[in-house]
Protein backbone atom coordinates (compact mmCIF):
# COMPACT_ATOMS: atom_id res chain seq x y z
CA UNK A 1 128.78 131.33 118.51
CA UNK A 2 131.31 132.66 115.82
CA UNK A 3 133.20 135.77 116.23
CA UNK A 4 131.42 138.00 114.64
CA UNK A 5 127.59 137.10 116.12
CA UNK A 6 129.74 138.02 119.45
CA UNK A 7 130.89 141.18 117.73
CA UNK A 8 127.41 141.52 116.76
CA UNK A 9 125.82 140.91 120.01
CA UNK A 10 128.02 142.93 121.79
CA UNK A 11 127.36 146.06 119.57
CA UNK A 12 123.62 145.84 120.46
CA UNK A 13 123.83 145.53 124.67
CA UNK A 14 125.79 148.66 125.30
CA UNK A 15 127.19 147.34 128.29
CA UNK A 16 129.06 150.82 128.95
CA UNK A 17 128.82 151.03 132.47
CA UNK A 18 128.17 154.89 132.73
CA UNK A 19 125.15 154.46 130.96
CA UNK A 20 123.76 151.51 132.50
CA UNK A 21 124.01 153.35 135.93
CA UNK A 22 122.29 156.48 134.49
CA UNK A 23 119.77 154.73 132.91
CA UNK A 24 118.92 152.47 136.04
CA UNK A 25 118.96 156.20 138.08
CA UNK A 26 116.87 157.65 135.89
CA UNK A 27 114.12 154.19 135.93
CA UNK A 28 114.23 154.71 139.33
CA UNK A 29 113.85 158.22 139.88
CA UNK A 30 110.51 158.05 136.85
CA UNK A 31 109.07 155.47 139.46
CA UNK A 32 109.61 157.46 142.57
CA UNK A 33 108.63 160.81 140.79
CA UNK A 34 105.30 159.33 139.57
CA UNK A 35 104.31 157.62 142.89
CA UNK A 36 105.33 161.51 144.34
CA UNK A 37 102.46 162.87 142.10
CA UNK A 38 100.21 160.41 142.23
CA UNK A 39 100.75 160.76 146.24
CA UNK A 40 100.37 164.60 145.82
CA UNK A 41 97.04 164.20 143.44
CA UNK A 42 95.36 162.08 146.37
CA UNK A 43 96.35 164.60 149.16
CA UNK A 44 94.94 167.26 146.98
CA UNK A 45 91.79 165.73 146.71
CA UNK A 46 91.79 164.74 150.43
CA UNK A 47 92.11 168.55 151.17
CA UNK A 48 89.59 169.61 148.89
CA UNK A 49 87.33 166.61 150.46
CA UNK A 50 87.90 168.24 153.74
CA UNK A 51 89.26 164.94 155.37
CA UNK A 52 92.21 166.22 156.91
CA UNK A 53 92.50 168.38 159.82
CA UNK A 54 95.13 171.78 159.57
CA UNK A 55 97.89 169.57 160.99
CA UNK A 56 97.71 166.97 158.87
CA UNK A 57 97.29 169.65 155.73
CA UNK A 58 100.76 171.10 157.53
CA UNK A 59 102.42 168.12 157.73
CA UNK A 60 101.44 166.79 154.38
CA UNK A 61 102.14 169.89 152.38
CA UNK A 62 105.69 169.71 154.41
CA UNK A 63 106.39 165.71 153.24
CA UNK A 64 105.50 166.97 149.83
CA UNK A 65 108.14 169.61 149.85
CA UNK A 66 110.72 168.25 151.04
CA UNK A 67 110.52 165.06 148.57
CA UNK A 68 110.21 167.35 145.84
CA UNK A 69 113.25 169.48 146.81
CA UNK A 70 115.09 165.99 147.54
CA UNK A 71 113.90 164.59 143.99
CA UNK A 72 115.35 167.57 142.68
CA UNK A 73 119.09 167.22 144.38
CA UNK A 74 118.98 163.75 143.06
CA UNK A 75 118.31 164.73 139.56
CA UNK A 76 121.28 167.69 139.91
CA UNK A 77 123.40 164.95 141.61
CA UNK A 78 122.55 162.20 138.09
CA UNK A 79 122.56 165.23 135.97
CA UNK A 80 118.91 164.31 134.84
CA UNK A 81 116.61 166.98 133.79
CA UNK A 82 112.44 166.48 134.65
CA UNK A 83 111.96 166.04 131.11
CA UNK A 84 114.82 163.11 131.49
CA UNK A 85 112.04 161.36 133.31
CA UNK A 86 109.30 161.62 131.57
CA UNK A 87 109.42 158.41 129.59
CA UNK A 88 107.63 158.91 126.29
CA UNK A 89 104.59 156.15 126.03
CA UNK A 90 104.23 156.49 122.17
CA UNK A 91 100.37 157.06 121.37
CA UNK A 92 99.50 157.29 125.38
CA UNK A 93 101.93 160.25 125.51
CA UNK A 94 104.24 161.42 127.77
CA UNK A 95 104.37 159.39 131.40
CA UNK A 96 104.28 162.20 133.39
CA UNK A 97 102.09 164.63 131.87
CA UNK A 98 102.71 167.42 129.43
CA UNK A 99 105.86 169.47 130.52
């Protein structure tokens, strides 16, 4: 390889390593914050099915909370915004739903 495909090659991985951590953070944090709705879509339904007694509605709505609030430190901590997570899908739209 000559010294200018390395050149080359290097300009197109940016191998800056503040940006490869915040872009790993934020992967991670679009994964956990769509299994966190999807999780809060089923207990929603499970409520409105009647399946779960008050303690478990309690509990649940509780779990739910706190992840949220905990999702939330995270993206202060990363200095992500929600909208920093919603990975845009092209023709599908955004990931997470509209805004």
């Amino acid at each position: 390889m000559t010294n200018e495909q390395r050149n080359v090659l290097a300009d197109r991985i940016a191998a800056d390593p503040d940006n490869v951590e915040r872009g790993l953070v934020s992967l991670v944090l679009t994964i956990v914050e769509l299994l966190r709705q999807l999780v809060e879509r089923q207990a929603l339904r499970r409520v409105d099915e009647g399946n779960l007694t008050d303690d478990q509605v309690e509990r649940l709505g509780l779990t739910l909370m706190r992840l949220e609030e905990r999702m939330e430190e995270l993206r202060e901590h990363f200095g992500l915004t929600p909208e920093d997570l919603n990975i845009d899908l092209g023709p599908l739209g955004p990931l997470l739903g509209d805004p």
